[in-house]
Protein backbone atom coordinates (compact mmCIF):
# COMPACT_ATOMS: atom_id res chain seq x y z
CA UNK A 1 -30.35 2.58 9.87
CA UNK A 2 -27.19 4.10 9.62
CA UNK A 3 -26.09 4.54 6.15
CA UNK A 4 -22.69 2.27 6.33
CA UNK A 5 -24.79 -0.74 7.34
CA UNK A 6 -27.18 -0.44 4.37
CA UNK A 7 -26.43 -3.57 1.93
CA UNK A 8 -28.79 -2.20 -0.93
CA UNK A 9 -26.12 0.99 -0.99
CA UNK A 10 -22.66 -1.58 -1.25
CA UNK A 11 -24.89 -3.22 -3.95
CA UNK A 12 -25.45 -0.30 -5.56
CA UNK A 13 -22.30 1.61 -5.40
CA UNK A 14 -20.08 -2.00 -5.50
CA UNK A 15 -21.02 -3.86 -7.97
CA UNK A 16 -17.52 -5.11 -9.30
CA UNK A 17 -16.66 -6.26 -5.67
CA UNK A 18 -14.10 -3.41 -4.02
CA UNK A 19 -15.66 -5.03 -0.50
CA UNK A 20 -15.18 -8.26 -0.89
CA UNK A 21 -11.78 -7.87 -2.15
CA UNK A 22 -10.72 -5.74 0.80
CA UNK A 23 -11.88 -8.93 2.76
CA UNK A 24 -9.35 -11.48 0.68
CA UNK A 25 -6.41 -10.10 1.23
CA UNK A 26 -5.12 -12.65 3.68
CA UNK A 27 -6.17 -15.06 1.08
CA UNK A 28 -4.21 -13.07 -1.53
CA UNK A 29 -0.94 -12.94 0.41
CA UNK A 30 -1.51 -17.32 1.31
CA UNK A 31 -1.57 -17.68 -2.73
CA UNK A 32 1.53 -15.97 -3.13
CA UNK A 33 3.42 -18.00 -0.12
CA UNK A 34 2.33 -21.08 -1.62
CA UNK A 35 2.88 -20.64 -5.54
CA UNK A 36 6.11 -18.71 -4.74
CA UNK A 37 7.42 -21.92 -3.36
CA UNK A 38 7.90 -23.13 -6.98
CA UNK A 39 9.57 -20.11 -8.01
CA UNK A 40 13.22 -20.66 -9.39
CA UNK A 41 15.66 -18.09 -9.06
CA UNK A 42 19.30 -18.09 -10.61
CA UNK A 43 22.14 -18.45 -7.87
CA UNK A 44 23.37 -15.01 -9.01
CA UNK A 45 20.75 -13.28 -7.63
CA UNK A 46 21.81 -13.63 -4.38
CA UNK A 47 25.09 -11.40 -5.72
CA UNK A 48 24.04 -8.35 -4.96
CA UNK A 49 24.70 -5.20 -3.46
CA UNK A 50 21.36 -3.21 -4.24
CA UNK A 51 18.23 -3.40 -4.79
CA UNK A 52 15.57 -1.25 -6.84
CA UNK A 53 11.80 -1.78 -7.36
CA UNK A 54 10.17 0.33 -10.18
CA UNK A 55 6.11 0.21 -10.20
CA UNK A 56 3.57 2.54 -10.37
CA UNK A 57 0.46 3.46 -8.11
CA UNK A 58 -0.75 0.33 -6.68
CA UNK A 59 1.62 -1.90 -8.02
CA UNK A 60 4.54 0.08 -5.78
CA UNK A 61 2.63 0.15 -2.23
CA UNK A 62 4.19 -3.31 -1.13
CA UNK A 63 7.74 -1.99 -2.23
CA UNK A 64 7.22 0.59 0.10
CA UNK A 65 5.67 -1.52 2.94
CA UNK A 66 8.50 -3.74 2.46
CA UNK A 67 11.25 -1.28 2.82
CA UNK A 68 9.72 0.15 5.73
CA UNK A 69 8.82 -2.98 7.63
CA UNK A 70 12.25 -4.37 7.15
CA UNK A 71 14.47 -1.29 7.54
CA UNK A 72 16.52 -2.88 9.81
CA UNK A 73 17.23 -6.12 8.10
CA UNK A 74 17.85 -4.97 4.81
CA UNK A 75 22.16 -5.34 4.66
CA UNK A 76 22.18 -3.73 0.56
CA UNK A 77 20.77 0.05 -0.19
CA UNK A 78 16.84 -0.51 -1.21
CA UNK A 79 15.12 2.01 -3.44
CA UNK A 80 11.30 2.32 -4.81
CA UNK A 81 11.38 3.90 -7.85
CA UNK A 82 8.31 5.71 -9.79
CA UNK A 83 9.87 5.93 -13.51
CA UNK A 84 10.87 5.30 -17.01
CA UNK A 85 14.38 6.13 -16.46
CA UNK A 86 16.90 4.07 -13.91
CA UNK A 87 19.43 5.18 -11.32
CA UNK A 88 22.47 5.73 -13.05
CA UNK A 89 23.96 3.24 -9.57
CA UNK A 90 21.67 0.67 -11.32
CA UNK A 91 24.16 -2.12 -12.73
CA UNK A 92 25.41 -5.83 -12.75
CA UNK A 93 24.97 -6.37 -8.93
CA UNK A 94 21.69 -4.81 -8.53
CA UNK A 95 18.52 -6.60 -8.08
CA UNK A 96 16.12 -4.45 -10.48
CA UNK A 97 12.49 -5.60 -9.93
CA UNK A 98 9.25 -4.72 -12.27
CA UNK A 99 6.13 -4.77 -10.39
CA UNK A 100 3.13 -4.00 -12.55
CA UNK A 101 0.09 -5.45 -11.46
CA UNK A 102 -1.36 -5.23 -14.69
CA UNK A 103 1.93 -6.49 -16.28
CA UNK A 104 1.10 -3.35 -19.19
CA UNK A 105 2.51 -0.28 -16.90
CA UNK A 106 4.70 1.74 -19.08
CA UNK A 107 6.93 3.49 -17.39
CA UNK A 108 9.00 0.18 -15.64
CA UNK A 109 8.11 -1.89 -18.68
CA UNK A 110 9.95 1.20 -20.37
CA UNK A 111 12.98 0.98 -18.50
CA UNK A 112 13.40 -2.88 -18.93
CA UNK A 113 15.73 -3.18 -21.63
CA UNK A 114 18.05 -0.15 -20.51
CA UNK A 115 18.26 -2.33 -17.66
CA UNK A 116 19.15 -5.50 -19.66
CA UNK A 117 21.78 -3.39 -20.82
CA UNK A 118 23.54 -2.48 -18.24
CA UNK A 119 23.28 -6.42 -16.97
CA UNK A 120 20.83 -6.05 -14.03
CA UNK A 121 19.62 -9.16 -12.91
CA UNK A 122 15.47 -8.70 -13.29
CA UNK A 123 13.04 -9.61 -11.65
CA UNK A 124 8.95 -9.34 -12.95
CA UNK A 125 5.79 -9.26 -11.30
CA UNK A 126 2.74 -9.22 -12.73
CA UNK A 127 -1.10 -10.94 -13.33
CA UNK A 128 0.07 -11.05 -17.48
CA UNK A 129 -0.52 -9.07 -20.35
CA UNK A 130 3.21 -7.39 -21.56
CA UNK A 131 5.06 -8.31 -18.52
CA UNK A 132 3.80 -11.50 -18.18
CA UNK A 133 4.68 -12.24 -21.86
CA UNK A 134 8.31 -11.54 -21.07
CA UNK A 135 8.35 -13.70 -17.98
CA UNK A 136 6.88 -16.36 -20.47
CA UNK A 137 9.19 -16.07 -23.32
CA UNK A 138 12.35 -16.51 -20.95
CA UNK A 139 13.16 -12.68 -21.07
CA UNK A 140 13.41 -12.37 -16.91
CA UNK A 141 12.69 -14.74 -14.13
CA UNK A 142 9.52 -13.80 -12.94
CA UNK A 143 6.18 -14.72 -10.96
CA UNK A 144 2.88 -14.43 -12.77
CA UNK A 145 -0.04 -14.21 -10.44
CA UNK A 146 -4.13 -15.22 -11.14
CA UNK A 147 -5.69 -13.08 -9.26
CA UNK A 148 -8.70 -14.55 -8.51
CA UNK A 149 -9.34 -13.21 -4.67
CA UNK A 150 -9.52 -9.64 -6.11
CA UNK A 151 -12.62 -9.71 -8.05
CA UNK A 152 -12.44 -5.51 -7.89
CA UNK A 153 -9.53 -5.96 -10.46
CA UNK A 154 -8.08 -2.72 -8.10
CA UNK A 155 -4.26 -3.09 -7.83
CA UNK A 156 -4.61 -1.34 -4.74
CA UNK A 157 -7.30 -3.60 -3.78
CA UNK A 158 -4.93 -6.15 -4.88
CA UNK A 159 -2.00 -5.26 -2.50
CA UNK A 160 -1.83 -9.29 -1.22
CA UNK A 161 -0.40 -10.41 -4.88
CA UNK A 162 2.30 -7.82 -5.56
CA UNK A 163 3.36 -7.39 -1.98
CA UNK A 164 3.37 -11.35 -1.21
CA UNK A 165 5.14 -11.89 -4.13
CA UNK A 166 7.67 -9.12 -2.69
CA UNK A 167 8.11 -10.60 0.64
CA UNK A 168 8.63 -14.53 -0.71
CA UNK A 169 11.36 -12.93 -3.00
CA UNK A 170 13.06 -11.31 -0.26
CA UNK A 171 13.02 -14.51 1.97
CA UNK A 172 14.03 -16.58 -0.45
CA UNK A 173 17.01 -14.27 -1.27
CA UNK A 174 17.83 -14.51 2.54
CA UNK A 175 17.13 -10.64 2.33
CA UNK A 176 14.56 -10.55 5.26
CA UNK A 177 13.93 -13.32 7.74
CA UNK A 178 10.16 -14.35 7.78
CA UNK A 179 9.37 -17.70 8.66
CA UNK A 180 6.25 -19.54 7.50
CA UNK A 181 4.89 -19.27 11.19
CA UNK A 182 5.05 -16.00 11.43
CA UNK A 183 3.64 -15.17 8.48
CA UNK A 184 0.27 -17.54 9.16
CA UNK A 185 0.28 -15.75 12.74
CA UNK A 186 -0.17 -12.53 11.33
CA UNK A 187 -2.59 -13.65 8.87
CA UNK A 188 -4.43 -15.33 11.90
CA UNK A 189 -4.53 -11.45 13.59
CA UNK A 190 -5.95 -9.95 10.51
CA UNK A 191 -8.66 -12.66 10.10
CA UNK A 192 -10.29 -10.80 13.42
CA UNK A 193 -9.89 -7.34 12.36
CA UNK A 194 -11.55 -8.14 9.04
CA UNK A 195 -14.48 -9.08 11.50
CA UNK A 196 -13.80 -5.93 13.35
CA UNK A 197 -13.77 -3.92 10.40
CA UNK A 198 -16.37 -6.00 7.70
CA UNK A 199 -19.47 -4.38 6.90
CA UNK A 200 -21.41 -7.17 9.17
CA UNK A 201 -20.04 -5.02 11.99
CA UNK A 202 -22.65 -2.19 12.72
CA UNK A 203 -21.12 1.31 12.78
CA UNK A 204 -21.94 1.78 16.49
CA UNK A 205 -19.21 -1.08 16.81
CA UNK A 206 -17.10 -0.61 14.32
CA UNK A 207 -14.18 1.33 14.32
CA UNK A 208 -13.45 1.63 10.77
CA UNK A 209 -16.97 3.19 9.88
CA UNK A 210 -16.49 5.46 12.57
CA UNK A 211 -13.43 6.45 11.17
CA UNK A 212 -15.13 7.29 7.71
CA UNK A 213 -17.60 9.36 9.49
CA UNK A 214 -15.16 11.20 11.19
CA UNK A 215 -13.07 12.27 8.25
CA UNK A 216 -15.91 12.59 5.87
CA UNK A 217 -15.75 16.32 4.18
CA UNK A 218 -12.30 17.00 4.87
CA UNK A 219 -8.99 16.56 3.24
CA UNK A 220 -6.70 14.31 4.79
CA UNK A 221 -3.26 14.21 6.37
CA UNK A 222 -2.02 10.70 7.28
CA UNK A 223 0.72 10.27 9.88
CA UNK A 224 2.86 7.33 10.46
CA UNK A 225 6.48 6.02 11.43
CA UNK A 226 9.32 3.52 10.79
CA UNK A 227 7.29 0.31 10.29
CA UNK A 228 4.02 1.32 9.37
CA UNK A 229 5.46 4.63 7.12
CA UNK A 230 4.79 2.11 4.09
CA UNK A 231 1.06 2.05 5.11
CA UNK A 232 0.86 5.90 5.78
CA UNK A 233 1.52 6.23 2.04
CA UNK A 234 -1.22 3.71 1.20
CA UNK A 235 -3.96 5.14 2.94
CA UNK A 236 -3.35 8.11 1.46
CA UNK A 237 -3.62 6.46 -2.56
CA UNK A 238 -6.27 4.72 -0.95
CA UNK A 239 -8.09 7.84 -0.01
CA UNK A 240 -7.46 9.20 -3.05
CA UNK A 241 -8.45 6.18 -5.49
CA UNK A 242 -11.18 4.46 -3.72
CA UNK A 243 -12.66 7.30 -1.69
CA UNK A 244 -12.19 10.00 -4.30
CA UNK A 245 -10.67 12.30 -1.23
CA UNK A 246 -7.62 14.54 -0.99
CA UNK A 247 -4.96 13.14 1.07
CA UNK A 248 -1.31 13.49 1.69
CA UNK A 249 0.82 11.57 4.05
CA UNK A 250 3.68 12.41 6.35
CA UNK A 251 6.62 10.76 8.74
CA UNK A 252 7.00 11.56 12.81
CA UNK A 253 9.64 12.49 13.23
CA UNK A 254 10.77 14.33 9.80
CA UNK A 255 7.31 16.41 9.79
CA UNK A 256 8.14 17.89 13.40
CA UNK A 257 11.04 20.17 11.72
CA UNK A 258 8.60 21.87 9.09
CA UNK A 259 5.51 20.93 8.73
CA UNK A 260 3.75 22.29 12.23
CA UNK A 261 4.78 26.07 10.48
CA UNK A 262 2.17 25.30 8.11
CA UNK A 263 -0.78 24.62 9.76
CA UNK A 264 -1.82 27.92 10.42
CA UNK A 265 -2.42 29.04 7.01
CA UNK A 266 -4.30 29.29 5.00
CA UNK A 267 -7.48 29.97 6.84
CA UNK A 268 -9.38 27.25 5.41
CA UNK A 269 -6.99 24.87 7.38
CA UNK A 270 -9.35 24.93 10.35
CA UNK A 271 -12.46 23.81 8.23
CA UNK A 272 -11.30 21.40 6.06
CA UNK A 273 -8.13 20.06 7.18
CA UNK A 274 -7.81 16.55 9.02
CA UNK A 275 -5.19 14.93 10.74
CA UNK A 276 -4.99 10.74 11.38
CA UNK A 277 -2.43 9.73 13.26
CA UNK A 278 -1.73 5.90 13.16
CA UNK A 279 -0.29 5.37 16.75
CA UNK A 280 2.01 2.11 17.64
CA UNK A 281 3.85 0.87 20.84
CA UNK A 282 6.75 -0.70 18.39
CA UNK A 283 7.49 2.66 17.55
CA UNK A 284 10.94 4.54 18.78
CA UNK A 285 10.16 5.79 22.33
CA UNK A 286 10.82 9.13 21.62
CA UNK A 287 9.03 9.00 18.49
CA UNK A 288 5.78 7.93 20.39
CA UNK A 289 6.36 11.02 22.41
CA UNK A 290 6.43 12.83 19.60
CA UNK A 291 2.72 12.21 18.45
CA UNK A 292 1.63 13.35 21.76
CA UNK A 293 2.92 16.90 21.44
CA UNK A 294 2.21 16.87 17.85
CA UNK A 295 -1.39 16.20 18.37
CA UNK A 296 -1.09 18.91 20.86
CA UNK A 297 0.33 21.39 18.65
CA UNK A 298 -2.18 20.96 15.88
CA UNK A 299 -4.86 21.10 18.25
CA UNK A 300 -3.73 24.59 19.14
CA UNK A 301 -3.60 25.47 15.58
CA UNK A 302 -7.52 24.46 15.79
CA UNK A 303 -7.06 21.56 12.69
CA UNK A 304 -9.17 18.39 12.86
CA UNK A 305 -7.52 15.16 14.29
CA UNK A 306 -8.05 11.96 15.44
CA UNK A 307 -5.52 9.17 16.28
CA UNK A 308 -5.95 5.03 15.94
CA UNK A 309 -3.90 3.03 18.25
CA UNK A 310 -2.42 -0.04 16.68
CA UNK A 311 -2.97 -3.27 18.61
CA UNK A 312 -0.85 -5.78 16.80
CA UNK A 313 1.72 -7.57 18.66
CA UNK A 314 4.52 -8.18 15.97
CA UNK A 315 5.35 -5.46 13.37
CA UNK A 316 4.03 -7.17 10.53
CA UNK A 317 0.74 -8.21 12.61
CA UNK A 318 0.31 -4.07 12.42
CA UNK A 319 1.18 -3.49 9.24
CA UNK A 320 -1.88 -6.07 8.30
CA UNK A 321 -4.37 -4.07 10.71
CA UNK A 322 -3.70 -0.88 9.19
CA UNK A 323 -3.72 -2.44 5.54
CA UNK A 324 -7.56 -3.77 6.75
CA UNK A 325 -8.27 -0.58 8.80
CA UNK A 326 -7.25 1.53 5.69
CA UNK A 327 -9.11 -0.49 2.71
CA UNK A 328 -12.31 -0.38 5.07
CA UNK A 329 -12.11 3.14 5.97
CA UNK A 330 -12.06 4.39 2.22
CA UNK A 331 -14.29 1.80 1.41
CA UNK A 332 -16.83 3.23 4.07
CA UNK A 333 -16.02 6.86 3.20
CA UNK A 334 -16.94 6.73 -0.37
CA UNK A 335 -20.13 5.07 0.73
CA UNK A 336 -20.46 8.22 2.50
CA UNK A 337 -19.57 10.27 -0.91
CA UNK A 338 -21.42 8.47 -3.11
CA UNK A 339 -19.45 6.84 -5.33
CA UNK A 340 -18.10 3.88 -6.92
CA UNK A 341 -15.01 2.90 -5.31
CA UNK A 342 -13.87 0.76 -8.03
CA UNK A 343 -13.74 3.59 -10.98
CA UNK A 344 -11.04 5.72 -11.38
CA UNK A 345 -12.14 8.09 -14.32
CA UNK A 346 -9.74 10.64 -13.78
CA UNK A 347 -7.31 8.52 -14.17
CA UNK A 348 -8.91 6.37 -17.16
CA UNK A 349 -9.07 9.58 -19.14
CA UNK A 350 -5.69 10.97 -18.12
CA UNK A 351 -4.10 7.61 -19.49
CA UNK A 352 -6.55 7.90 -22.85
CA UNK A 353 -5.01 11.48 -23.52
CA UNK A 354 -2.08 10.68 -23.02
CA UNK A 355 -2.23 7.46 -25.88
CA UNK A 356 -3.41 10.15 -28.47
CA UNK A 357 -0.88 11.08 -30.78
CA UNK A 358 0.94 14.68 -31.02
């Protein structure tokens, strides 16, 4: 038996549920839709001429699938922020938005009341805890989520909540145009790749496992563009979280001016370097051209690579796939090394020092 199609090892190695959230996240993302509906908004908040989202980790990925999927609808300058301070542009006519899955992230939560001074009109996203509290108490208008189709408790495992709750704002801002349709048609298309992808599906079969077995022992360089650039970035936290695996991620065209200098050193490149390229027929033309010389030229350099077609038929039908295809991959490939993709105890303790007092 191949190793990714061994049950006893996801029982062993998943016991707070990192699969079967990975599975839910079309059920995440219909929760949103529907509780959003309720949501009330002030009229002002459709005043704007900006619009800033500060999170952290996985509580920012949606922001920056969102800014990326709807590049060219969005009329006001978007930013995704990582930060306890603000933009000094930040001010009465900006829509400043706290996205902390949690609700107890510091560094937004930080920020809040320098942006209640300067008039911003707020918005707060969260499962409870501090941020929640403040949507509760009438601080900021705000939509508090139960997350009860991520039993991993992962944020980035999580992605439906804070990134559903992201798109309904936008729509119901008139920011983006998403109709209920299409949102239940791509949600349709991502039911079958979570049967493409899901652990039922034997790794002779599957392409997700065979991804993980491919990249297994190397460190990672994801490769995306224009609508799926937000997902490019998520893989790579997902390798890095879930799979415990180095990864970085970077943008055809922008990496074609510098980064192909730097493949052929240092030596080690050639062992333990991989490329994915996520591949799409919505891109650019010339972009797609580009990835076809690019895989060329790091070929020649002797790195690792391998490329995944997306098959969607709407832009936000592929952003789903490679959401699914990513959260299985990682999933698979720290089967593959062994360990728990729920814990984060790198991160655990970095947050624990950083609590102790000077």
């Amino acid at each position: 038996m191949n190793k990714l199609d061994n049950p006893k090892l996801v029982a062993k190695l998943d016991p707070a549920g990192a699969l079967k959230s990975i599975g839910l996240l079309g059920e995440q993302v219909s929760q949103v839709w529907r509780e959003f509906k309720k949501v009330k908004l002030p009229k002002s908040y459709k005043k704007i001429n900006s619009i800033v989202i500060n999170g952290m980790g996985g509580s920012a990925l949606g922001a920056h699938i969102l800014g990326e999927l709807f590049f060219d609808q969005l009329k006001v300058p978007f930013r995704v922020i990582n930060s306890y301070l603000l933009p000094a542009a930040v001010d009465q006519k900006t829509l400043y938005i706290i996205c902390s899955y949690s609700g107890s992230t510091e560094e937004p939560l930080l920020a809040f009341s320098e942006a209640q001074k300067r008039g911003a009109k707020i918005f707060g996203i969260a499962a409870g805890k501090n941020l929640g509290q403040l949507i509760k108490r009438g601080k900021m208008p705000g939509y508090i989520f139960e997350p009860k189709a991520n039993p991993s408790k992962q944020p980035r495992l999580g992605l439906g909540y804070t990134l559903g709750a992201e798109l309904a704002l936008f729509k119901k801002l008139g920011l983006i145009k998403l109709t209920d349709a299409d949102l239940e048609s791509s949600l349709k298309n991502l039911d079958g790749f979570n049967r493409i992808f899901g652990f039922a599906n034997p790794a002779a079969k599957n392409p997700a496992k065979k991804l993980a077995s491919a990249i297994h022992g190397n460190a990672i360089v994801v490769v995306a563009s224009e609508h799926l650039s937000g997902n490019a970035h998520v893989f790579a936290n997902q390798l890095n979280e879930t799979s415990k695996t180095f990864a970085a991620y970077y943008l055809i065209s922008e990496l074609n001016h510098h980064l192909l200098e730097g493949l052929a050193n240092p030596a080690s490149n050639r062992q333990s370097l991989m490329f994915i390229f996520l591949e799409s027929d919505l891109y650019f033309a010339k972009n797609q051209r580009r990835y076809a010389i690019t895989e060329k030229i790091v070929q020649k350099n002797k790195v690792k690579s391998i490329s995944y077609q997306v098959k969607g038929k709407s832009k936000l039908a592929q952003v789903w796939e490679c959401l699914a295809l990513s959260s299985y991959a990682t999933f698979y490939l720290a089967l593959l090394n062994n360990v728990n993709p729920n814990l984060i105890p790198w991160v655990d303790l970095f947050k624990a020092e950083l609590k102790k007092k000077k």
